[in-house]
Protein backbone atom coordinates (compact mmCIF):
# COMPACT_ATOMS: atom_id res chain seq x y z
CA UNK A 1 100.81 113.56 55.45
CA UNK A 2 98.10 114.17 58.04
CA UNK A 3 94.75 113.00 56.92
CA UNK A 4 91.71 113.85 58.97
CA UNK A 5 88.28 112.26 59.10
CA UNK A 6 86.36 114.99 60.95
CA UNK A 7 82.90 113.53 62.41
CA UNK A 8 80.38 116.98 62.32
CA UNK A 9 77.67 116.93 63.98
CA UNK A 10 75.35 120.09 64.23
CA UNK A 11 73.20 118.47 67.22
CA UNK A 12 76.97 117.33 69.22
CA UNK A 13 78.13 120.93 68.69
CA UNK A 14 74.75 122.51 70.29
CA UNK A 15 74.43 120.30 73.11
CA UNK A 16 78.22 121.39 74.27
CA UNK A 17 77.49 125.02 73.32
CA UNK A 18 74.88 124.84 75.83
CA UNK A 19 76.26 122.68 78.06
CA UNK A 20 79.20 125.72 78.19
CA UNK A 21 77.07 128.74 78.62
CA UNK A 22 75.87 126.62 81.70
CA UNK A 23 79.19 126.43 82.81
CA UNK A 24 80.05 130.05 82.48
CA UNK A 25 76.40 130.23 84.68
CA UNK A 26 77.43 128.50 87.18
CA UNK A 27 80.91 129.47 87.80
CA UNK A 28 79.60 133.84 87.00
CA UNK A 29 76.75 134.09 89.37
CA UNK A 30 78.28 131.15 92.27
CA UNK A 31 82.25 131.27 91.65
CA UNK A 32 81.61 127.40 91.00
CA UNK A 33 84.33 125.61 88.68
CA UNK A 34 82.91 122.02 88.16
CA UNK A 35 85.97 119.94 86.82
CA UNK A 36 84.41 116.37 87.21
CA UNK A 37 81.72 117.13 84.58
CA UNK A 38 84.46 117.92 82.40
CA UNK A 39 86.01 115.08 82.71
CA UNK A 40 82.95 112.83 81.85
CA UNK A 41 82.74 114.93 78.65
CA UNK A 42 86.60 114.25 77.32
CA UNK A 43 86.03 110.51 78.04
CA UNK A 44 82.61 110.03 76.08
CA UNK A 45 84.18 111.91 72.96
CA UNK A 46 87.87 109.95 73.29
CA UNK A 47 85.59 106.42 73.78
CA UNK A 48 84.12 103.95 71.26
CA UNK A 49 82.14 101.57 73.66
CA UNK A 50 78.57 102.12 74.31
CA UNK A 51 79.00 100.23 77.82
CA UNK A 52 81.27 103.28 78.53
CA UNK A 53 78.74 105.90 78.01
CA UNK A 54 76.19 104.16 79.66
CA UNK A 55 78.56 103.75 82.45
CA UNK A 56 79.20 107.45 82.43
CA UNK A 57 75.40 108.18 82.07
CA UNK A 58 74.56 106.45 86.17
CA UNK A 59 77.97 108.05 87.53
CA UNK A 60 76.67 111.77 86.31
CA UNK A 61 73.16 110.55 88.22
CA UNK A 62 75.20 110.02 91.37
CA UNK A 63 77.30 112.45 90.74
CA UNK A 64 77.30 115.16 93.97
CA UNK A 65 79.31 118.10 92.76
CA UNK A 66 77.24 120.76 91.65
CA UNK A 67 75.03 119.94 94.48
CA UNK A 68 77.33 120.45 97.46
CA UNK A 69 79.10 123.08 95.48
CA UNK A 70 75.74 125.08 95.64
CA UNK A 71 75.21 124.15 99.23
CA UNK A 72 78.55 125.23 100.19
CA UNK A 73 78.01 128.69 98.13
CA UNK A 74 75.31 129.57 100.52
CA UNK A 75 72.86 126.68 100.89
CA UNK A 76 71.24 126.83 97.47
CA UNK A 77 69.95 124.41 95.91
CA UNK A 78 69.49 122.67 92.08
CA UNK A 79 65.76 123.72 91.94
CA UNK A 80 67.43 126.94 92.68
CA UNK A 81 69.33 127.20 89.47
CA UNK A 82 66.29 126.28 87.37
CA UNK A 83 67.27 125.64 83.40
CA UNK A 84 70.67 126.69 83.95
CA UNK A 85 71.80 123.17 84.92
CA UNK A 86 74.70 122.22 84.05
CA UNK A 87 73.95 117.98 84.86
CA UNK A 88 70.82 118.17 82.45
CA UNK A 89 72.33 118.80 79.39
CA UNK A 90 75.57 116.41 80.17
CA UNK A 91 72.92 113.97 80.17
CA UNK A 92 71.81 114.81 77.14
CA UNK A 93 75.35 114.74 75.78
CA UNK A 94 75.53 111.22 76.42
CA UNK A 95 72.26 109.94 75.51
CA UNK A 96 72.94 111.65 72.35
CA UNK A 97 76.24 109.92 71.96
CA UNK A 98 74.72 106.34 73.03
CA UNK A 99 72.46 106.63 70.03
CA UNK A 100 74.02 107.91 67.64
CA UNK A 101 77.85 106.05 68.45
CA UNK A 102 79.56 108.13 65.38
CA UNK A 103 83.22 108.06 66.05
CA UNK A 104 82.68 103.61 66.76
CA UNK A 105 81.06 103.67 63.28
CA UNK A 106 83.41 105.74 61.75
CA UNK A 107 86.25 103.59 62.99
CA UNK A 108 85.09 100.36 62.47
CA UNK A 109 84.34 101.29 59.13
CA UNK A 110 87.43 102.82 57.97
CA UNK A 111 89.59 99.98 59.56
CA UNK A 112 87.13 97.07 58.07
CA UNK A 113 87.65 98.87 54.45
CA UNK A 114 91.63 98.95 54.53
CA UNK A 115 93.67 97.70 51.95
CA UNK A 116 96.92 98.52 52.84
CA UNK A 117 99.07 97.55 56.60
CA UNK A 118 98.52 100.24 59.23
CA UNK A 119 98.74 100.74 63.24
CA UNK A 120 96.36 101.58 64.89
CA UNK A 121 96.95 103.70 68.09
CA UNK A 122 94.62 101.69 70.46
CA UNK A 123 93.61 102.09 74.00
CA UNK A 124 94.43 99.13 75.72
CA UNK A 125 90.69 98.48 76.97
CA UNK A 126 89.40 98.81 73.91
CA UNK A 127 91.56 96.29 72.06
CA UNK A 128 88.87 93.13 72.85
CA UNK A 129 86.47 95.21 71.78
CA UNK A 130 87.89 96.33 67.88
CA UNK A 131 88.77 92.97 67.37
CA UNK A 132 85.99 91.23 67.85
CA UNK A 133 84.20 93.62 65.77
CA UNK A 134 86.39 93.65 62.40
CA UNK A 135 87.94 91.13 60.34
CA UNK A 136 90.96 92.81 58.50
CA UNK A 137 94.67 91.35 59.35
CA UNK A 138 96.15 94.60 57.78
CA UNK A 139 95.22 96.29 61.03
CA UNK A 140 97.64 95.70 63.85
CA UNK A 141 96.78 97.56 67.46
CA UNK A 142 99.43 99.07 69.34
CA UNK A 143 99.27 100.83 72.62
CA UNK A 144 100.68 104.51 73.40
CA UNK A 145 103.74 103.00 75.03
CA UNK A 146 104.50 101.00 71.67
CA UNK A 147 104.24 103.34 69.14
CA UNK A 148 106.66 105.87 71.20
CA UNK A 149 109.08 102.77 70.93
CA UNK A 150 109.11 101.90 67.52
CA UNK A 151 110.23 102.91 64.19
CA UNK A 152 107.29 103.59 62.03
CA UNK A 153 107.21 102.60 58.55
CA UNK A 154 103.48 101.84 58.33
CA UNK A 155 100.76 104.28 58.27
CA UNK A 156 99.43 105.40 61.70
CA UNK A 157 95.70 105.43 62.98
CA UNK A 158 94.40 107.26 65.78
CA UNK A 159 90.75 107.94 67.29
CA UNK A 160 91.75 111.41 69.83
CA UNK A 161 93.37 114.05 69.92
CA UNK A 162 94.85 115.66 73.51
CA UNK A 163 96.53 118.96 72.50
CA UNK A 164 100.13 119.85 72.65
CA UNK A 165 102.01 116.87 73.51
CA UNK A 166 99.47 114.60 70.94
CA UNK A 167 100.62 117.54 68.63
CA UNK A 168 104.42 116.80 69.25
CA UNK A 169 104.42 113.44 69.14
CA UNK A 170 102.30 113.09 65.48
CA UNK A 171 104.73 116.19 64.12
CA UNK A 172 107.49 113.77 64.68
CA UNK A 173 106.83 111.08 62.84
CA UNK A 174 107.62 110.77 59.74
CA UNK A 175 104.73 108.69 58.33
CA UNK A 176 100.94 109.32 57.33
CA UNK A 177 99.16 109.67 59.54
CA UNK A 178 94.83 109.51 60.15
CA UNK A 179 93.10 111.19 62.94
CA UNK A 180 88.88 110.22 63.28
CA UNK A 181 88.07 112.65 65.42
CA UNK A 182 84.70 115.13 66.33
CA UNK A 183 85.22 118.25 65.24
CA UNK A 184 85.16 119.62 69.09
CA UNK A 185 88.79 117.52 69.25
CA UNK A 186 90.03 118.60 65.70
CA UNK A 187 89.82 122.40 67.05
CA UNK A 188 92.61 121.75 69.33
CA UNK A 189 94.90 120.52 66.30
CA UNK A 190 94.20 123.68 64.88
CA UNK A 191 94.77 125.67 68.07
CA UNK A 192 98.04 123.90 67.99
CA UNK A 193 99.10 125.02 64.56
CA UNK A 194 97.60 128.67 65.64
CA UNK A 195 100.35 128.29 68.73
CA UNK A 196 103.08 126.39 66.24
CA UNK A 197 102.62 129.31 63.64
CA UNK A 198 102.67 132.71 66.58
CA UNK A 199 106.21 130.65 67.72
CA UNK A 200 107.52 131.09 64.36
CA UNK A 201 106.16 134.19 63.70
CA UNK A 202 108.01 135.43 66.55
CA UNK A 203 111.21 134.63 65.16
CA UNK A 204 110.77 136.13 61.88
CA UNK A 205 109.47 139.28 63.17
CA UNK A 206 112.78 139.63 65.01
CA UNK A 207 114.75 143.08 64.41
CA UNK A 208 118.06 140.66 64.40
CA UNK A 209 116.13 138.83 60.71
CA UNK A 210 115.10 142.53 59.31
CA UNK A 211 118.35 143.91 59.72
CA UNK A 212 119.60 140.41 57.55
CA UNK A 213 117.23 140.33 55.15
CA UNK A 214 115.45 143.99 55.16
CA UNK A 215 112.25 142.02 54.39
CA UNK A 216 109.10 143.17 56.62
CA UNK A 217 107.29 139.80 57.67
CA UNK A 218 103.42 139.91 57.52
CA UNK A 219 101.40 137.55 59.61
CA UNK A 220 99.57 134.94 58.68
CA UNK A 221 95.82 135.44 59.17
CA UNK A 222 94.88 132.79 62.11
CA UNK A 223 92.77 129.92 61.72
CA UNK A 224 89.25 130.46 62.83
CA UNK A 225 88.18 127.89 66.06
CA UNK A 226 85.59 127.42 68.15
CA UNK A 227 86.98 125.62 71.69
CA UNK A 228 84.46 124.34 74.17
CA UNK A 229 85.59 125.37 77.23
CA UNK A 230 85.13 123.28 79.30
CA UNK A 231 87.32 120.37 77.24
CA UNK A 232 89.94 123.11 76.53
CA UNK A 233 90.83 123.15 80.59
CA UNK A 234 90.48 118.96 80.64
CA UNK A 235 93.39 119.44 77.73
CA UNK A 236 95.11 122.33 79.43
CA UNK A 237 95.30 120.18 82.71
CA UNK A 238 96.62 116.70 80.17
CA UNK A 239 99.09 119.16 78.68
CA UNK A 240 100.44 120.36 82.41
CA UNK A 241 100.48 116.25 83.39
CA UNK A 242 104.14 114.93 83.99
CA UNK A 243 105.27 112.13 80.74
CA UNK A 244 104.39 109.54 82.88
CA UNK A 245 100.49 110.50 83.98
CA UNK A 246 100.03 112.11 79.87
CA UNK A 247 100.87 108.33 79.08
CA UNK A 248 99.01 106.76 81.46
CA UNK A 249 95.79 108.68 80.12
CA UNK A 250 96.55 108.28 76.75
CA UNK A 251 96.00 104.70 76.68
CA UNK A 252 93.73 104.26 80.05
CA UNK A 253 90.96 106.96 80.40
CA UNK A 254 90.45 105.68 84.29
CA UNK A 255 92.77 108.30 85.08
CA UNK A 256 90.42 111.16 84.25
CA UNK A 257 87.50 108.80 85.64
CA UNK A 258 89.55 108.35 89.14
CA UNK A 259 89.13 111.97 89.88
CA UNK A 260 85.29 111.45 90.37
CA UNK A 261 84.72 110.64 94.31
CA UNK A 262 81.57 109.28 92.94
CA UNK A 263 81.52 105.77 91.55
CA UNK A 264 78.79 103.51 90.68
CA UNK A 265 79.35 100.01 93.40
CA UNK A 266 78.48 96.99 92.14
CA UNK A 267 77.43 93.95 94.50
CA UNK A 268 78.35 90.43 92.39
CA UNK A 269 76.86 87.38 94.76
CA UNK A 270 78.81 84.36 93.83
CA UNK A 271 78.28 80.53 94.67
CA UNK A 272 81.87 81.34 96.70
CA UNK A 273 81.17 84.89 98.18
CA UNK A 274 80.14 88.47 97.60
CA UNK A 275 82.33 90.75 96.41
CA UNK A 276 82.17 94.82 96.13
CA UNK A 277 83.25 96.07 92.76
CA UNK A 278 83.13 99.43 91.39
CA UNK A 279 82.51 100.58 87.78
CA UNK A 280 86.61 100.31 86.71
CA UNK A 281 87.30 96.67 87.97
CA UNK A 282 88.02 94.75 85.56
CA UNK A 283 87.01 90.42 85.14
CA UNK A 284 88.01 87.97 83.61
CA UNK A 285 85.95 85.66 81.47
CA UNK A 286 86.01 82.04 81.09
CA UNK A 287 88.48 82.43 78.14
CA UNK A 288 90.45 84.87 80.18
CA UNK A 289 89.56 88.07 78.37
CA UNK A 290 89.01 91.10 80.22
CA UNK A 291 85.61 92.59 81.19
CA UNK A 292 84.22 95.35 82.70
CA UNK A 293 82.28 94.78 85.78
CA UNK A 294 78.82 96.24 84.53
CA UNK A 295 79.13 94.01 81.66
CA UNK A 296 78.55 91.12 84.19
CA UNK A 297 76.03 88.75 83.78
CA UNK A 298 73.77 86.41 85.94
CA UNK A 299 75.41 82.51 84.88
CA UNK A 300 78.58 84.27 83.86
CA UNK A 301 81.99 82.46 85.37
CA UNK A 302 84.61 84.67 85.67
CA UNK A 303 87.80 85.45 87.80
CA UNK A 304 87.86 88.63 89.45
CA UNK A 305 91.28 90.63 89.58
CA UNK A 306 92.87 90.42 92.83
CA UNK A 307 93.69 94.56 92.83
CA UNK A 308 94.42 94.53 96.78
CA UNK A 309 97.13 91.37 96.53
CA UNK A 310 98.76 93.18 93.80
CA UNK A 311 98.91 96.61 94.93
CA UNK A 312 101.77 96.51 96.55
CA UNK A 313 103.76 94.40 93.88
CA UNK A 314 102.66 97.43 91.20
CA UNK A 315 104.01 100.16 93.64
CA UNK A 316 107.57 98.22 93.96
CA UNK A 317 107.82 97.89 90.01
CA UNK A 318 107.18 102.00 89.62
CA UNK A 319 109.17 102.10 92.63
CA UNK A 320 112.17 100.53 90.48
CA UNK A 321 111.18 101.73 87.52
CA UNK A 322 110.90 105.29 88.45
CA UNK A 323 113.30 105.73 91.69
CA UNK A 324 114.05 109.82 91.61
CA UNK A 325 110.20 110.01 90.79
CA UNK A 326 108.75 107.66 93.27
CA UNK A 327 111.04 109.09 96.18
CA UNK A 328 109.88 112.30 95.79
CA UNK A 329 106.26 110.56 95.92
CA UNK A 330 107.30 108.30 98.64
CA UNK A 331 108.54 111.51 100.55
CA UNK A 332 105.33 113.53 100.11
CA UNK A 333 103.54 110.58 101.42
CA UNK A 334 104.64 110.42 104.60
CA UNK A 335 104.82 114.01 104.81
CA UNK A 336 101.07 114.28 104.49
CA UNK A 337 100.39 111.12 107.04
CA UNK A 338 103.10 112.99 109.60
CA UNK A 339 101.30 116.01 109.80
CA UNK A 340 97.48 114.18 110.59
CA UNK A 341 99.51 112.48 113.45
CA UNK A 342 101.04 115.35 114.86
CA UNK A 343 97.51 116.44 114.83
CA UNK A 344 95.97 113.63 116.13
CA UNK A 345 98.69 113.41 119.35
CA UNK A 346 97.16 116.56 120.22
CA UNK A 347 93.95 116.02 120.40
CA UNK A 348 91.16 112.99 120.40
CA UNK A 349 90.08 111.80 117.15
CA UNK A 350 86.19 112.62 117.57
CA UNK A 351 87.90 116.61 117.97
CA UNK A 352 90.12 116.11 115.45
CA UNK A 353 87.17 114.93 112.99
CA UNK A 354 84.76 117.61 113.68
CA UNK A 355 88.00 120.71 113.21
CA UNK A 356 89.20 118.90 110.30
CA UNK A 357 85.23 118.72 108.93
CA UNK A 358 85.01 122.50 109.56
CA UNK A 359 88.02 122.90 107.18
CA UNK A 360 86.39 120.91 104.28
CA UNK A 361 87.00 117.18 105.11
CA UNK A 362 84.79 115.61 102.77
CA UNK A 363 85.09 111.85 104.29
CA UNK A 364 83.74 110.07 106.84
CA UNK A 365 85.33 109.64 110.58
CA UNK A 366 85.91 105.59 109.08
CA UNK A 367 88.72 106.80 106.34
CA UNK A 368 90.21 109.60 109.20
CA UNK A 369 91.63 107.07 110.87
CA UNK A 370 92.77 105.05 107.96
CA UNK A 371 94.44 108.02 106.89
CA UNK A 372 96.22 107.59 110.23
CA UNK A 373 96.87 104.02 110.08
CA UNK A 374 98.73 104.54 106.87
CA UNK A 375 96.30 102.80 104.80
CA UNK A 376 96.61 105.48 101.92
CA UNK A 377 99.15 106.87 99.86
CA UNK A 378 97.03 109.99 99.77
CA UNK A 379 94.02 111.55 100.69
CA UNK A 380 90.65 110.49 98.78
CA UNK A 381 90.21 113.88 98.32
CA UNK A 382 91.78 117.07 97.49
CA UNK A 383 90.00 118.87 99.79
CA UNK A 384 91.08 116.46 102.65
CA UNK A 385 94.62 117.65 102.14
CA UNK A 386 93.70 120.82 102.29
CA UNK A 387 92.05 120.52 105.31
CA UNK A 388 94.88 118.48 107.32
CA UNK A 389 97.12 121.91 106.22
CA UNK A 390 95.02 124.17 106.78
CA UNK A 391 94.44 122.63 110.57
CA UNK A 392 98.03 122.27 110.97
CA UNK A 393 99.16 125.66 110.05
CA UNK A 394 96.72 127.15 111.96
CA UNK A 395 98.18 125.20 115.19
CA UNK A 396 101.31 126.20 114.53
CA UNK A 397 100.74 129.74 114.06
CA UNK A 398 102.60 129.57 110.37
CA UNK A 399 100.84 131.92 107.54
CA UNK A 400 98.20 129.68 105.69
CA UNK A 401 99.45 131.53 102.51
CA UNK A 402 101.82 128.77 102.23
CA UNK A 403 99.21 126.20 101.47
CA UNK A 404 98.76 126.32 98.07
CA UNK A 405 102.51 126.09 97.70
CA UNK A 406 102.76 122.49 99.99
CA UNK A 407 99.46 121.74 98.05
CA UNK A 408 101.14 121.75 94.33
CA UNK A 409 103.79 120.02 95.00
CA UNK A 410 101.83 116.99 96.94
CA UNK A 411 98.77 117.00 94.39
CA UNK A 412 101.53 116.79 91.54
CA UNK A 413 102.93 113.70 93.38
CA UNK A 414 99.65 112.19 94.17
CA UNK A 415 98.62 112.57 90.41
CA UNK A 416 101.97 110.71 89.63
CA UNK A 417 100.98 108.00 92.00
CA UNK A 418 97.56 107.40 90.59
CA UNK A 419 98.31 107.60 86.64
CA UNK A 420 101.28 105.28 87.37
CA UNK A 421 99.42 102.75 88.94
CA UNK A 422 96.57 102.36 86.98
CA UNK A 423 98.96 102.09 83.72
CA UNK A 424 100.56 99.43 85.71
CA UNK A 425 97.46 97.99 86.60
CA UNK A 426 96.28 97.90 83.16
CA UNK A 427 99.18 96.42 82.45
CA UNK A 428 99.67 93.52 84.83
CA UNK A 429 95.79 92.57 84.14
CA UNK A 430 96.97 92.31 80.45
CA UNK A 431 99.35 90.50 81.50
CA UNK A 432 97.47 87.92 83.65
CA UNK A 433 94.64 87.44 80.51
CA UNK A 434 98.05 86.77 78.49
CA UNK A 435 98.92 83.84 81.36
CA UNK A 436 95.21 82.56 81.28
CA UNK A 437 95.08 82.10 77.55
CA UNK A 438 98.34 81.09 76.55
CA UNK A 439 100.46 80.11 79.78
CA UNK A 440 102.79 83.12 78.83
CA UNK A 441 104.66 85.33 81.53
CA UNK A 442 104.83 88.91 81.13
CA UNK A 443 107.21 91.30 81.92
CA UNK A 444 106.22 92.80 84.63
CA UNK A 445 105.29 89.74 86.29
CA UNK A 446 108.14 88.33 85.83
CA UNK A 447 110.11 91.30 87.30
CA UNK A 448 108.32 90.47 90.31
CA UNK A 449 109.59 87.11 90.00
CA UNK A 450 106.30 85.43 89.31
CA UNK A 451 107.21 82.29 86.84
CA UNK A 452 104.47 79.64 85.26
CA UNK A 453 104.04 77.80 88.77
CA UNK A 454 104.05 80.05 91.06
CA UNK A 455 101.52 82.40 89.12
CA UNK A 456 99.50 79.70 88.75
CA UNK A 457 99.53 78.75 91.99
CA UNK A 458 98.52 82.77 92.88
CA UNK A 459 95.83 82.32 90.67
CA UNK A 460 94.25 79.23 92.10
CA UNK A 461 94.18 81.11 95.15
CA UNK A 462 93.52 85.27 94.91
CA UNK A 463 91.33 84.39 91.68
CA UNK A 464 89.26 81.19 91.24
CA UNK A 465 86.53 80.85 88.92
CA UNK A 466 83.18 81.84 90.52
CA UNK A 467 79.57 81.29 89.19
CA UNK A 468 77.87 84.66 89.32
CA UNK A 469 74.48 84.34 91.36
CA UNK A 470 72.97 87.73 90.71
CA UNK A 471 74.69 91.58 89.97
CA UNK A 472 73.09 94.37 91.31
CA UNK A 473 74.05 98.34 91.91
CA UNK A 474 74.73 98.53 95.71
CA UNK A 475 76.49 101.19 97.19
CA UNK A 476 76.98 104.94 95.21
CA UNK A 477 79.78 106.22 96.45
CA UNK A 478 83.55 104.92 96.95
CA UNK A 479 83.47 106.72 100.16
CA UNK A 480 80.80 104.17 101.13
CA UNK A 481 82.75 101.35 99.85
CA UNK A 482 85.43 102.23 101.61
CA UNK A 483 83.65 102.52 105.12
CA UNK A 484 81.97 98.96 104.64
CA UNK A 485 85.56 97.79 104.19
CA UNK A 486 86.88 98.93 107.00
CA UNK A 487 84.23 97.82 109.30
């Protein structure tokens, strides 16, 4: 049985109405498709932390989209547009949702008031957070991962719902089952029983069944729905993911979150040093529990995860892991990096800038030539692969047609790439907070052949305890970041 708790909320429902027609706007009158904004939008509804929405609340402030998409439409601007603003009401979205947290009441709630045993499908970064906030041992978390592993014979809990593959996965089970969802996500379960019953239909109507049975079949009136747009094509593009980036997201919304060039930089002064940190670090506390980095305090002592030291321990675990997958990935790799090269042999890299800026190179001339140094897997941006082809066909005379065919293919890869590694990520800094609080090794750490001493040892050294001095906002973009790195 399939039990839904459907949070309605006539003010929710406006705010997206409008925020769609402002959509439709932009993309009717501009041919503008904004796909970060969306993104922002299926996070705040899938989340239960306030810090999240507030964190999503500066990176739509700093957020650049809409404004160089206008610019590059023909130099308008976001007076320009006037009420039809897309970034206003997403704002409003979130303020709403910041003070008036239904789904986290909702939740809470319901799991504080169980009686009976039940899992509840958790997202990993939000595990700290529901257990410090009820105190009922009939509720047992699980991640994504887990409950595709074992045999269920408890009643299941979940808190989103991602179209067809969410769909799939709960029709398989054979347990009940409770969604607490907004009604914007419980639409899509009912698109997917809309799709689930035209399937069948089609089989029934068959002439192959009338000429069996001599029965005419008449359809099944559809279920009414209302989709917002603009969440539809965030579901439609989770649906088209490969297993391994739909699982990924399902349990780590950074994947959805990566896609935004724009990311809020914070500066944490320490009594050791100062470190650059964006908005999806993670820290550890004192106790070894995992922290975001705007949650940081002034007096707080913490450890900060050593991402760059284990970056290339994560990549040789998918590597293994994943070998068919991750050759194709390593392949399109250095296919990319080959081609900026061959470029770059040809001409100096001031030339080679400005022709690859005139193709819509979004970075600065800093990450060019760490793009040729190897120092990426794959562009930053889309639009920087893009570019590099579009340059290179061009020199070689070859029909730029061909793009968007080299271009699927790499972005699928790339996508791979990311949504693998920040599930491992997550993983391996679960798996560190495990080591700091009980001594335990974990399994991916100990595939890489870490054991109590020598992780200890690693510790000591990539991740002492620091005093933070003072936490402030300091650069905007990850672009920046990434320029003050390589200086």
């Amino acid at each position: 049985m399939i039990d839904f708790k459907i949070i309605k909320s006539g003010e929710l429902s406006r705010l997206i109405y409008l925020f769609d027609k402002k959509i439709d706007f932009i993309n009717k009158q501009f041919n503008i498709e904004l796909k970060t904004y969306g993104n922002i939008i299926r996070v705040a509804l899938s989340t239960i932390q306030l810090d999240v929405i507030k964190t999503l609340i500066e990176r739509v402030k700093i957020n650049k989209e809409l404004e160089r998409a206008l610019d590059n439409a023909g130099g308008y601007t976001i007076e320009y547009i006037g009420e039809n603003n897309p970034k206003v009401i997403l704002i409003e979205i979130l303020n709403y949702l910041s003070f008036n947290p239904h789904k986290q009441i909702d939740l809470i709630s319901f799991l504080q008031n169980l009686k009976q045993r039940i899992n509840l499908l958790c997202d990993l970064s939000d595990t700290e957070y529901i257990k410090n906030r009820i105190r009922n041992n009939k509720v047992e978390l699980i991640s994504f991962a887990i409950a595709k592993r074992i045999s269920h014979n408890k009643p299941l809990v979940l808190y989103s719902f991602n179209g067809i593959k969410d769909f799939e996965f709960i029709q398989s089970l054979n347990t009940d089952i409770t969604l607490i969802v907004y009604e914007e996500e419980f639409q899509f379960y009912q698109k997917q029983i809309n799709n689930r019953i035209k399937l069948i239909e089609s089989e029934i109507k068959s002439e192959g069944r009338f000429k069996i049975c001599g029965i005419h079949y008449e359809e099944v009136p559809e279920i009414p729905i209302y989709l917002s747009r603009t969440i539809e094509d965030i579901v439609n593009r989770l649906d088209n993911l490969g297993t391994k980036a739909y699982e990924g997201y399902k349990y780590e919304s950074d994947l959805l979150l990566d896609e935004i060039p724009e990311k809020i930089i914070y500066k944490i002064i320490s009594d050791n040093k100062c470190y650059y940190l964006d908005s999806n670090d993670a820290i550890y506390n004192i106790l070894g529990d995992l922290k975001k980095v705007p949650n940081v305090r002034i007096g707080d002592k913490i450890r900060i995860y050593p991402k760059e030291e284990l970056a290339e321990n994560l990549y040789q675990v998918a590597v293994e892991t994943e070998p068919e997958i991750f050759g194709k990935i390593e392949e399109h790799s250095i296919y990319w990096q080959d081609v900026i090269k061959i470029l770059s042999d040809e001409i100096s890299i001031e030339r080679l800038y400005i022709k690859l800026k005139a193709n819509g190179l979004r970075v600065l001339p800093k990450t060019v030539e760490c793009y040729l140094k190897g120092q990426r897997k794959f562009p930053m941006f889309n639009n920087d692969l893009r570019a590099i082809f579009s340059l290179y066909y061009k020199t070689i005379g070859e029909d730029e047609m061909k793009i968007n065919d080299v271009l699927i293919a790499i972005l699928k890869s790339k996508m791979t790439y990311n949504s693998t590694m920040i599930a491992l990520g997550r993983g391996i800094k679960q798996e560190l907070g495990l080591f700091l609080r009980e001594k335990r090794i974990g399994e991916i750490l100990a595939k890489r052949g870490f054991n109590s001493e020598s992780l200890q040892k690693f510790i000591d050294k990539e991740m002492p305890i620091i005093t933070v001095l003072n936490s402030e906002i300091y650069f905007d973009t990850i672009e920046q970041l990434e320029l003050y790195n390589s200086i």
